[in-house]
Protein backbone atom coordinates (compact mmCIF):
# COMPACT_ATOMS: atom_id res chain seq x y z
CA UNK A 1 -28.94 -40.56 9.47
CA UNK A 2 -25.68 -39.01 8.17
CA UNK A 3 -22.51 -40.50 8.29
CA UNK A 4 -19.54 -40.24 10.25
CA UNK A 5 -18.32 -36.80 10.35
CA UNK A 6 -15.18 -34.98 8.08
CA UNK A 7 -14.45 -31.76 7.63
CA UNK A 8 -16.77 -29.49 4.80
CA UNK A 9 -13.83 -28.68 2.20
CA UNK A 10 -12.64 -32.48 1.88
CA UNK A 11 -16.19 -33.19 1.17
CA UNK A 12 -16.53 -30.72 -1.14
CA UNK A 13 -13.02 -31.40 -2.59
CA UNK A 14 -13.80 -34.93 -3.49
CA UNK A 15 -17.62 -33.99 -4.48
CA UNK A 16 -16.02 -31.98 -7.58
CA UNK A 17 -13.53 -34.68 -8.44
CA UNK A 18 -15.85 -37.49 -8.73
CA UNK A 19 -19.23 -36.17 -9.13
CA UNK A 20 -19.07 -32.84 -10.92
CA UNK A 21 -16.20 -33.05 -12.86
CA UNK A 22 -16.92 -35.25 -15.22
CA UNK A 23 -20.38 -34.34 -16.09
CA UNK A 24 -18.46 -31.10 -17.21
CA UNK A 25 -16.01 -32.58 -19.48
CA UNK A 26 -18.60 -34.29 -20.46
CA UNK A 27 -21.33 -32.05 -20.92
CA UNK A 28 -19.38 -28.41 -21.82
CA UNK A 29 -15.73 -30.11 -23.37
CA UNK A 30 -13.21 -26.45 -23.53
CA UNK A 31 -15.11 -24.84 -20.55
CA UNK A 32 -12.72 -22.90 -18.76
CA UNK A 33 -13.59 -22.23 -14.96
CA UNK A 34 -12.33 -22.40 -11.26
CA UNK A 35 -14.20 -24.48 -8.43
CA UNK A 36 -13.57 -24.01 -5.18
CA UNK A 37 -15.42 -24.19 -1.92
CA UNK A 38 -14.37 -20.62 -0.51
CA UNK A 39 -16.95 -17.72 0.61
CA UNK A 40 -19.02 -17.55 4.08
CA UNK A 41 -19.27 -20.67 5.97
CA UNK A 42 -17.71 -22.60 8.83
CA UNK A 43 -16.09 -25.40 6.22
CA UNK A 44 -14.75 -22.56 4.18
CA UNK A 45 -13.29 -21.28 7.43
CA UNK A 46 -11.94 -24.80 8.37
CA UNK A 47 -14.22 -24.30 11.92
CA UNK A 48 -16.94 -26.40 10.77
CA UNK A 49 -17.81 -29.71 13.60
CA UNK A 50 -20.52 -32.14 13.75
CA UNK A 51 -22.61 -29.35 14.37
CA UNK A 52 -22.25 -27.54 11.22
CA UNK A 53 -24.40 -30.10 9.49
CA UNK A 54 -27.83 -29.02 10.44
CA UNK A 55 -27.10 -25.77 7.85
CA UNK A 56 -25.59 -24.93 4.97
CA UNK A 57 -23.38 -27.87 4.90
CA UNK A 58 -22.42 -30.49 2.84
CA UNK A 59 -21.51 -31.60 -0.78
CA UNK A 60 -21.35 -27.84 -2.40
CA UNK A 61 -19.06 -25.54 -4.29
CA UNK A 62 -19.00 -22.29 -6.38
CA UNK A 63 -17.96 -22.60 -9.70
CA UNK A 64 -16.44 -19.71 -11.44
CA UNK A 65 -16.79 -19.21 -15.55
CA UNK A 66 -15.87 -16.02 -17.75
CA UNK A 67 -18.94 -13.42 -17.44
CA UNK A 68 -19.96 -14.38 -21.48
CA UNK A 69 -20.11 -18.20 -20.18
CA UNK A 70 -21.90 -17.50 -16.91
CA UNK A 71 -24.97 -15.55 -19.08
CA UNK A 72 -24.88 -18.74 -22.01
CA UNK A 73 -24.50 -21.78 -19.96
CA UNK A 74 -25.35 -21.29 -15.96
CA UNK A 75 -28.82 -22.34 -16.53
CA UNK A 76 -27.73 -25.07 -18.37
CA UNK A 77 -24.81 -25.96 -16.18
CA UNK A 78 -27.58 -25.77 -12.94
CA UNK A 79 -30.06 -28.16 -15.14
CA UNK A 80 -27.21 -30.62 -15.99
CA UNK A 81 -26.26 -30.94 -12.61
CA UNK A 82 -29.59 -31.41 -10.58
CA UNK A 83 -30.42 -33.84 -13.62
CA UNK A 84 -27.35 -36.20 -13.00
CA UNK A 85 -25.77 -35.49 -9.48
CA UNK A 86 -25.81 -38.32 -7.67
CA UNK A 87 -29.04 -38.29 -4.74
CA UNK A 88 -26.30 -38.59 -2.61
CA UNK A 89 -22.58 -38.37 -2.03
CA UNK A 90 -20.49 -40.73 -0.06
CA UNK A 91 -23.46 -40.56 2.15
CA UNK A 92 -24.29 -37.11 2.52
CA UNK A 93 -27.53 -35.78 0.66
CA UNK A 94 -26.87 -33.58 -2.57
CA UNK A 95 -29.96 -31.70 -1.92
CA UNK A 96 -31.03 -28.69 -0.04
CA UNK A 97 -33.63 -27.47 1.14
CA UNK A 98 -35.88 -24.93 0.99
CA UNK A 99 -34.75 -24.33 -2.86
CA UNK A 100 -34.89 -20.68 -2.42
CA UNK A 101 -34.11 -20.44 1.36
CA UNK A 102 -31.89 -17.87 3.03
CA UNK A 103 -30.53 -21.62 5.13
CA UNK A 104 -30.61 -24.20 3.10
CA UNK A 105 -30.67 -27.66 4.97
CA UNK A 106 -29.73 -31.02 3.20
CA UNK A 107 -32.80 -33.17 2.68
CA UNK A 108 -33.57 -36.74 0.72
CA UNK A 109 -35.27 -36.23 -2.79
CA UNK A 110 -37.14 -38.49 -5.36
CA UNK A 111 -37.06 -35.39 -7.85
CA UNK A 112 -34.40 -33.45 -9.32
CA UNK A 113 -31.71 -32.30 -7.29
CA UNK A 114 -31.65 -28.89 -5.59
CA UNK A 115 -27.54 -28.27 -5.37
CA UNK A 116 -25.28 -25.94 -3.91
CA UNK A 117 -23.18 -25.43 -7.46
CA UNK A 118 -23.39 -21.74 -7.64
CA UNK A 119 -22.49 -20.64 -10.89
CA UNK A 120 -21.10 -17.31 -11.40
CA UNK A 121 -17.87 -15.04 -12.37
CA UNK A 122 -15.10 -13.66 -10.59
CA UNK A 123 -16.23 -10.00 -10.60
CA UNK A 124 -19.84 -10.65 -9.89
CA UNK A 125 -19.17 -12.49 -7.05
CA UNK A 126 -16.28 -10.25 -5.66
CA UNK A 127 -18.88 -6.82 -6.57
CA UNK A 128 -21.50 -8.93 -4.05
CA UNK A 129 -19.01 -10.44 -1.14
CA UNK A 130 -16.66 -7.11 -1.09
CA UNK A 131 -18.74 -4.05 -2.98
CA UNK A 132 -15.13 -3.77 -5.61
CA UNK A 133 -13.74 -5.82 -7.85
CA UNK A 134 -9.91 -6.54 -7.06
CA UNK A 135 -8.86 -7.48 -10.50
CA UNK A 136 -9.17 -3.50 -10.83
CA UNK A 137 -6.53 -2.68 -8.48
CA UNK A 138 -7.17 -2.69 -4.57
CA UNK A 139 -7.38 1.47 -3.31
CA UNK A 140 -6.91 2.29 0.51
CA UNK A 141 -11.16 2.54 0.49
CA UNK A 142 -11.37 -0.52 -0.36
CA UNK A 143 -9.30 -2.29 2.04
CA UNK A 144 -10.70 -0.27 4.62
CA UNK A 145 -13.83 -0.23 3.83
CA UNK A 146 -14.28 -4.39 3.83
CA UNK A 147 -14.68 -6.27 6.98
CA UNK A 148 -11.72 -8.32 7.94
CA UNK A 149 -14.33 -11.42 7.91
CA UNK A 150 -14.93 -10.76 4.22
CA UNK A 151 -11.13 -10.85 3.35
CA UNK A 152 -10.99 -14.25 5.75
CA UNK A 153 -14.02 -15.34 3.49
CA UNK A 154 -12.42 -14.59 -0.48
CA UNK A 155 -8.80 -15.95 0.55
CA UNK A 156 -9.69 -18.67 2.80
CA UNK A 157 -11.53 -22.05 1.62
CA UNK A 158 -9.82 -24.39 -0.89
CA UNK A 159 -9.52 -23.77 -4.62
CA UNK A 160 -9.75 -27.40 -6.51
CA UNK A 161 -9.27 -26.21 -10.02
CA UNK A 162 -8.66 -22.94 -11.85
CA UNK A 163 -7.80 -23.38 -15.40
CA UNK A 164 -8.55 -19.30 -15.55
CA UNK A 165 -6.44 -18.06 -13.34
CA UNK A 166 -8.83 -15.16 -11.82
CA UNK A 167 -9.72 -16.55 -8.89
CA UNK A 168 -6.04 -17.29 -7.78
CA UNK A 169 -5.43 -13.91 -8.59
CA UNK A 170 -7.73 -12.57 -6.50
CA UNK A 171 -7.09 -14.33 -3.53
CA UNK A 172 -3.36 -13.28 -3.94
CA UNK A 173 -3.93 -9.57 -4.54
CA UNK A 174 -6.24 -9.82 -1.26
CA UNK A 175 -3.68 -12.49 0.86
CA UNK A 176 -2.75 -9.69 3.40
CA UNK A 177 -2.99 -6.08 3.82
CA UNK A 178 -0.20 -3.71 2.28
CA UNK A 179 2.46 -3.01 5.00
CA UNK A 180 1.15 0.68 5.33
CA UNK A 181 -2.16 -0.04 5.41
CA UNK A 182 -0.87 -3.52 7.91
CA UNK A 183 0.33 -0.26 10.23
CA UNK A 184 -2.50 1.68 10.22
CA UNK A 185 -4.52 -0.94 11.45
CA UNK A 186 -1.92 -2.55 14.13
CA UNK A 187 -2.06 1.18 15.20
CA UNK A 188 -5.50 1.84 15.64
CA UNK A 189 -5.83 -1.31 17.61
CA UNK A 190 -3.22 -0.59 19.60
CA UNK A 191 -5.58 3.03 20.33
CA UNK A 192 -8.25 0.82 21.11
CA UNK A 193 -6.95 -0.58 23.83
CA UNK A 194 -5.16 2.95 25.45
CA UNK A 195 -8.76 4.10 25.54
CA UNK A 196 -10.13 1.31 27.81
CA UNK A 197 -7.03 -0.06 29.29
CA UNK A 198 -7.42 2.00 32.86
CA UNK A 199 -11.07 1.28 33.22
CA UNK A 200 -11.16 -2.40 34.35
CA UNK A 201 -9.33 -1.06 37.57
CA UNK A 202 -12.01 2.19 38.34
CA UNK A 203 -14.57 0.05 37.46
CA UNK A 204 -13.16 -2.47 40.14
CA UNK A 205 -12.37 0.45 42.70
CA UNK A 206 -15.72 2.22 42.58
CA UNK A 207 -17.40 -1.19 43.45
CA UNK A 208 -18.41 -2.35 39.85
CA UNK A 209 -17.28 -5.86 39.58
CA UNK A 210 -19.86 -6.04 36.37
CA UNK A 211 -18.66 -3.17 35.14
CA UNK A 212 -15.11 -4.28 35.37
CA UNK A 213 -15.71 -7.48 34.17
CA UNK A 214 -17.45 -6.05 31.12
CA UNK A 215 -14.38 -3.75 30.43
CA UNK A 216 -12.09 -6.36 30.68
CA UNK A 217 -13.85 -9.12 28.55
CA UNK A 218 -13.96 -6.27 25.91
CA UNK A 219 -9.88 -5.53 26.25
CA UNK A 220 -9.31 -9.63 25.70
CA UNK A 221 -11.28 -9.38 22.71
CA UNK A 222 -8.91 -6.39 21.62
CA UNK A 223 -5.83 -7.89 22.43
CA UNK A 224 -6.81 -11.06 20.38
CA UNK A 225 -7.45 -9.27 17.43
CA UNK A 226 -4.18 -7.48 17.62
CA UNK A 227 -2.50 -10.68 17.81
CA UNK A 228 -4.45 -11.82 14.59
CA UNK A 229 -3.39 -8.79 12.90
CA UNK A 230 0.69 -9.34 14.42
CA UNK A 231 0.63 -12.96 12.84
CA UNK A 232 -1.17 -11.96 9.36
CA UNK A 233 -4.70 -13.24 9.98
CA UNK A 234 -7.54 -11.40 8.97
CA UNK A 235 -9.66 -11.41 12.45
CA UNK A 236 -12.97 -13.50 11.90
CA UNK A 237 -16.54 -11.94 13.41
CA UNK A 238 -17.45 -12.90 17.24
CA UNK A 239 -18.56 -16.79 16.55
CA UNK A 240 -14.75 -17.55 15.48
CA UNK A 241 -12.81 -14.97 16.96
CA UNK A 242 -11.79 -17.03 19.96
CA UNK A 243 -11.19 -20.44 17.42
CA UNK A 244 -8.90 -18.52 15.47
CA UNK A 245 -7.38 -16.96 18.39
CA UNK A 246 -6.61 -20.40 20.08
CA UNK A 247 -5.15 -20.82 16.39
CA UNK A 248 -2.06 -18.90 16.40
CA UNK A 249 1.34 -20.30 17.08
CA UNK A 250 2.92 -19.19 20.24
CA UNK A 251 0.57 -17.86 21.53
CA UNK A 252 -0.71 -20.05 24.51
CA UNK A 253 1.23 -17.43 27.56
CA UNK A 254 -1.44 -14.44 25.91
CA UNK A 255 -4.54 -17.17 26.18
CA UNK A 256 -3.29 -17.60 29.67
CA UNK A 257 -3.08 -14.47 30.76
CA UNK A 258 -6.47 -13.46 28.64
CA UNK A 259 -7.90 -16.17 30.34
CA UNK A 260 -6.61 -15.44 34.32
CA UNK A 261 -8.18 -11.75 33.36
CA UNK A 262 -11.69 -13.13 32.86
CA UNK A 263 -12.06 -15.35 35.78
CA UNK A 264 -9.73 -13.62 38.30
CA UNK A 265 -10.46 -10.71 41.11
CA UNK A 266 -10.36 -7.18 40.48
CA UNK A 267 -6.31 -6.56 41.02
CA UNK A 268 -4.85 -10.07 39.39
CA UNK A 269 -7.26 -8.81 36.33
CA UNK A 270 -5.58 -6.15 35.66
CA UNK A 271 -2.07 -7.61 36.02
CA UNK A 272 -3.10 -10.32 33.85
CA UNK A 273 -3.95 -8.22 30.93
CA UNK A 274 -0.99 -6.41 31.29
CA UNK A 275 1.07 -9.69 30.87
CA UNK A 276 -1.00 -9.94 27.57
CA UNK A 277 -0.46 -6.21 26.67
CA UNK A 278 3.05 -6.85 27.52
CA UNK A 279 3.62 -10.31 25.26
CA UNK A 280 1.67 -8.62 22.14
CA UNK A 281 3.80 -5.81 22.37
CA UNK A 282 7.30 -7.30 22.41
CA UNK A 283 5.89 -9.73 19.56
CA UNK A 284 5.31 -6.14 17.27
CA UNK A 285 8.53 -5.16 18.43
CA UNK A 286 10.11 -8.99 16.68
CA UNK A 287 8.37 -8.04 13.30
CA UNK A 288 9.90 -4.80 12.99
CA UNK A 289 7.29 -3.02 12.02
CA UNK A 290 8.02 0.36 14.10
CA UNK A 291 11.00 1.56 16.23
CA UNK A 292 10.83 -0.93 19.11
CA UNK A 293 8.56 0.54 22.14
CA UNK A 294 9.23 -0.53 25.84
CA UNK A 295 7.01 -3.34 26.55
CA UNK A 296 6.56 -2.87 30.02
CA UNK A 297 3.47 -1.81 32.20
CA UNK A 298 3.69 0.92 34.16
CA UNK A 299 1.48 3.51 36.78
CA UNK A 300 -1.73 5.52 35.04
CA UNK A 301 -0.71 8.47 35.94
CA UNK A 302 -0.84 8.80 39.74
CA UNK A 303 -3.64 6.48 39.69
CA UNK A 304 -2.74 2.82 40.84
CA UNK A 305 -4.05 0.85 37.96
CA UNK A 306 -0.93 -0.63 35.92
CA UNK A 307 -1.08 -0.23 31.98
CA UNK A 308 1.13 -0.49 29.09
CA UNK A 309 -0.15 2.94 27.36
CA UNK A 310 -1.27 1.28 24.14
CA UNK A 311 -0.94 4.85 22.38
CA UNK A 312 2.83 4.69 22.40
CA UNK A 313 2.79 1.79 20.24
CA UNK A 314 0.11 3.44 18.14
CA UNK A 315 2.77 6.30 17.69
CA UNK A 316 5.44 4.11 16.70
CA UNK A 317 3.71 2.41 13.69
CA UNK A 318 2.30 5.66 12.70
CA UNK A 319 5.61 7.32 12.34
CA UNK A 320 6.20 4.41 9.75
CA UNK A 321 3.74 4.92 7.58
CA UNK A 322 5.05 6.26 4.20
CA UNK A 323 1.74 6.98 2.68
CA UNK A 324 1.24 10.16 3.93
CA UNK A 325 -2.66 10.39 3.18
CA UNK A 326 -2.96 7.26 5.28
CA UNK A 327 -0.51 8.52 7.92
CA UNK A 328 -3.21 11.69 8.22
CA UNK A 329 -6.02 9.73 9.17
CA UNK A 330 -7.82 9.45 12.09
CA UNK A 331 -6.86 6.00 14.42
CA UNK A 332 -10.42 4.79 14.00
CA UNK A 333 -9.57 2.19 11.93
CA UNK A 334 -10.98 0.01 9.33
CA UNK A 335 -14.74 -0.24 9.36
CA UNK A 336 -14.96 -2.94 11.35
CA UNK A 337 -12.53 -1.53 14.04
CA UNK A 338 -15.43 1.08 14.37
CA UNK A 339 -18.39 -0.27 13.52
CA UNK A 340 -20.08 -3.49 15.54
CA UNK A 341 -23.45 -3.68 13.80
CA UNK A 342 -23.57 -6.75 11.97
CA UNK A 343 -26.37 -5.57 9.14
CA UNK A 344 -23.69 -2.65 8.80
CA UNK A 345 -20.97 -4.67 8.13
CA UNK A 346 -22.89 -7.27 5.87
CA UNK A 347 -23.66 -4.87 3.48
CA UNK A 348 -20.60 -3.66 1.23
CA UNK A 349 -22.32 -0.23 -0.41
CA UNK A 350 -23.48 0.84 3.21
CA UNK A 351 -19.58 -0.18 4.98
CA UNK A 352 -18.04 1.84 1.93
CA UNK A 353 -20.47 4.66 2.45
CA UNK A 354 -19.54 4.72 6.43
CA UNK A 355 -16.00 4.36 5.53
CA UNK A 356 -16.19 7.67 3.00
CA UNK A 357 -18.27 9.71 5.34
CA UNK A 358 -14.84 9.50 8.23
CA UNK A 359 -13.06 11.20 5.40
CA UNK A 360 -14.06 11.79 1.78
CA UNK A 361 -10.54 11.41 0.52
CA UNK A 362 -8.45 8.44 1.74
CA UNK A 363 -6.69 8.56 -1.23
């Protein structure tokens, strides 16, 4: 039995203070490193439940050294610790199982302890989660190139210590996209949705409720990244997309009107997504980011499905984009704008390669 639920990162918070801590003084006196619970994982995220127990959760936290200590001590640092960690935590088993598993489960021991202390360095550890290292300098590529989710992953989670100063450093250089680049990406959403935006009424008026449905589950989830991007978040993968979402301030009239779109009739579906087109736009035109746009629906054409004609606000930002390689490029977007295959997207050398092959030259 496990005890009463908290949250993963004030677990892990308090599992460095009073249980890992001091075996370092201790053990390695002048060490210099950063802990932190921060990576993939619903505590990093701050999502984690009751729920999140059953896997890779509980009393865990990467610890960052300088390359030269990470090759001399990390063996010794991972012996030390499954030597002397407590069996358990305020509760919560310090060891997981299987030892070598891709989920890791925690499990009562008699033996040494099998811990989630991941030693390792800065750069190592960026080169795996992001393919680059961002103490180099962060290019157009790379911000392109890396999944929103991994940006969510390196500057989210909790840093308890860093008496080196790389990791915090990191997580700054990577805290939000460059306004350009911010642009780009606000405009390319913005293009997603003028693709789709008429569809959810043909769909309705040539009899496909499915269809129409379909389209117009797929424009909420467009609109709620857009208003990710408008407040500065970087938009999490499918499982939190809707937490995060929910998240925001203000914005409980665009859940409302998302929400009316997936559960109403054909006609009130497409009104209600306008409402939502409508409220994201005139929240772009607060920030300032582009000459303000009329954010108003209005006819497709001489068809009778209302719209908002999401490529005039894609225009807008463009024509404020000072880089003018950036400004060039296609409105596909960031890799995962384009891309929704999960092993894709999970692997950093094949996103960059995707991202290089839409044009050799971002730079």
């Amino acid at each position: 039995m496990y005890p009463p639920f908290l949250p993963g990162l004030t677990l892990c918070r308090a599992f460095y203070a009073e249980a890992v801590r001091p075996l370092l003084d201790e053990a390695f006196p002048g060490l210099r490193y950063a802990a932190a619970r921060v990576g993939p994982g619903s505590d990093a995220a701050g999502f984690d439940s009751e729920r999140s127990v059953d896997h890779d959760w509980g009393p865990r936290l990467e610890l960052f050294v300088a390359p030269s200590d990470a090759a001399r001590h990390r063996d010794e640092i991972s012996a030390l610790l499954a030597a002397r960690l407590p069996k358990r935590f305020r509760g919560w088993p310090t060891h997981f199982a299987p030892a070598e598993g891709p989920v890791r489960v925690m499990a009562a021991t008699d033996g040494p302890v099998a811990h989630r202390v991941v030693v390792t360095d800065v750069g190592a550890w960026c080169g795996e989660l992001l393919g680059f290292d961002p103490r180099a300098g962060v290019t157009i590529l790379d911000w392109l190139a890396t999944p929103a989710q991994r940006f969510a992953e390196v500057t989210g989670g909790d840093v308890f210590y860093d008496g080196i100063g790389e990791l915090s450093a990191v997580r700054a250089a990577l805290s939000w996209y460059p306004d350009d680049v911010w642009r780009y990406l606000l405009a390319c959403q913005w293009a997603r949705i003028g693709e789709e935006e008429p569809f959810v009424g043909r769909t309705a008026e040539a009899g496909d409720e499915v269809g129409s449905r379909v389209v117009a589950a797929r424009m909420a989830r467009e609109v709620m990244r857009l208003c990710l991007l408008l407040a500065r978040r970087f938009p999490p993968y499918s499982k939190w997309l809707g937490t995060a979402f929910a998240g925001l301030p203000g914005v409980a009239p665009i859940a409302a009107a998302l929400d009316e779109a997936l559960s109403a009739g054909a006609a009130p579906r497409q009104a209600a997504l306008c409402a939502a087109y409508e409220a994201a736009g005139e929240w772009q035109n607060r920030l300032g980011l582009a000459p303000p746009v009329d954010a108003t629906r209005r006819p497709f054409f001489d068809r009778p499905y209302p719209v908002i004609d999401g490529g005039r606000f894609a225009a807008a930002l463009v024509s404020r984009i000072e880089d003018a390689d950036l400004a060039a490029l296609p409105l596909i977007g960031a890799i995962d704008q384009y891309v929704d295959s999960t092993p894709a997207l999970c692997q950093p050398r094949l996103a960059r390669a995707l991202m290089s092959a839409a044009w050799p030259s971002p730079q």
